[in-house]
Protein backbone atom coordinates (compact mmCIF):
# COMPACT_ATOMS: atom_id res chain seq x y z
CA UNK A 1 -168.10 -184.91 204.62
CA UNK A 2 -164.74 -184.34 202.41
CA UNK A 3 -165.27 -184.54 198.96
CA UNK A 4 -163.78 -187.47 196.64
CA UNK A 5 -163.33 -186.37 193.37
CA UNK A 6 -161.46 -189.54 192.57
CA UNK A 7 -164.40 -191.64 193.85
CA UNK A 8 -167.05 -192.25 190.91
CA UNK A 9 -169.39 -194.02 193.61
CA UNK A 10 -169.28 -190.88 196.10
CA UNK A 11 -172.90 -189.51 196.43
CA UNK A 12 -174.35 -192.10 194.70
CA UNK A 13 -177.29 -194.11 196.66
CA UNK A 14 -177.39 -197.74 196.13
CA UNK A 15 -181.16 -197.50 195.06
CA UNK A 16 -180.01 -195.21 192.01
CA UNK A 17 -177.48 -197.76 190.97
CA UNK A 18 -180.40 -200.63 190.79
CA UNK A 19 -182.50 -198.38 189.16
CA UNK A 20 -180.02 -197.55 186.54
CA UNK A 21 -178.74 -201.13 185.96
CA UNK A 22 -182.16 -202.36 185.83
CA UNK A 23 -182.60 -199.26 183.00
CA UNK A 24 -179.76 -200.21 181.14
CA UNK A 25 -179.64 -204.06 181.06
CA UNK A 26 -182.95 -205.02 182.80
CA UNK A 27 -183.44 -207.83 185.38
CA UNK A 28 -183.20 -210.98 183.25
CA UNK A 29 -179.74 -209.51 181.74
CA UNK A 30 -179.01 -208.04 185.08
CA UNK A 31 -179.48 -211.45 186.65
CA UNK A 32 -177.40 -213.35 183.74
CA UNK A 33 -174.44 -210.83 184.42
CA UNK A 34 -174.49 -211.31 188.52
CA UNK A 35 -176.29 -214.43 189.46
CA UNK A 36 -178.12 -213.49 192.62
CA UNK A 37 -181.19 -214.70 193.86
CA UNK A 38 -182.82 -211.40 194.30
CA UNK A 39 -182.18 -210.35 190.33
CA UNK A 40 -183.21 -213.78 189.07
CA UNK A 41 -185.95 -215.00 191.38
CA UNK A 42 -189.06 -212.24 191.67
CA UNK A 43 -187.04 -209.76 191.09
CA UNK A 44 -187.28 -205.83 192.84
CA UNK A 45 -185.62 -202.97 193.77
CA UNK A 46 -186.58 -203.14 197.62
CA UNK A 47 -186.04 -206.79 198.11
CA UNK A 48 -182.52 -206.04 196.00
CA UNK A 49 -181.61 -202.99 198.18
CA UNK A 50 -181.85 -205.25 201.37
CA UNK A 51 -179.86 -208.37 200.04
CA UNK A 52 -176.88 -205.56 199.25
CA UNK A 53 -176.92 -204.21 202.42
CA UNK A 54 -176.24 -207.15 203.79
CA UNK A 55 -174.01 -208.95 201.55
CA UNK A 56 -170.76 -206.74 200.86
CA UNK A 57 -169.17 -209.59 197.93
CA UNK A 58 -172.78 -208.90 195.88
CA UNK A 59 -172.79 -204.96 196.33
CA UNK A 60 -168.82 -204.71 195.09
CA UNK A 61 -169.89 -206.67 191.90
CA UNK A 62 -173.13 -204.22 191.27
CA UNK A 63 -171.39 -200.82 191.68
CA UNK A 64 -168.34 -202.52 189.39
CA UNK A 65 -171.08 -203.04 187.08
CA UNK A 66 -172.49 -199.63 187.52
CA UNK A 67 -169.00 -198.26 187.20
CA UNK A 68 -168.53 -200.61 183.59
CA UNK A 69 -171.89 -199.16 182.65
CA UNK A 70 -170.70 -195.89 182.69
CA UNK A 71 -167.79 -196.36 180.77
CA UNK A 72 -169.07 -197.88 178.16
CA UNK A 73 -172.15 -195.48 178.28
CA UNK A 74 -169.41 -192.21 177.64
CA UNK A 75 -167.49 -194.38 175.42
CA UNK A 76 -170.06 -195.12 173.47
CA UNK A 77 -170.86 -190.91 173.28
CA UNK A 78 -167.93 -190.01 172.20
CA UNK A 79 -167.78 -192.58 169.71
């Protein structure tokens, strides 16, 4: 495997992005921000991973949320 520099995402597992979403905004804030069943409705990490997987439009917004939480989270540091 090449590695991406440019790629943020690169390396990253889909289970740590959950995790850290559900960290930073938990699941009721989590589910306001992308409305999807699986955040709004019984809620969990597994059940979450496996409605990604399958569901490419849902996974693009969660790692672009991932990716916003990380901005804000160094922009906020150097602040």
């Amino acid at each position: 495997m090449e590695p991406q520099p440019n790629n943020p995402l690169h390396g990253v597992k889909l289970a740590e992005i959950v995790e850290h979403l559900v960290s930073v905004y938990g699941w009721k804030e989590l589910g306001e921000r992308i409305t999807i069943r699986c955040f709004t409705h019984d809620p969990s990490v597994n059940s979450s991973l496996k409605f990604l997987r399958k569901t490419p439009w849902a996974r693009e917004r969660v790692e672009g949320l991932y990716l916003k939480s990380l901005r804000d989270a160094k922009k906020k540091k150097s602040e």
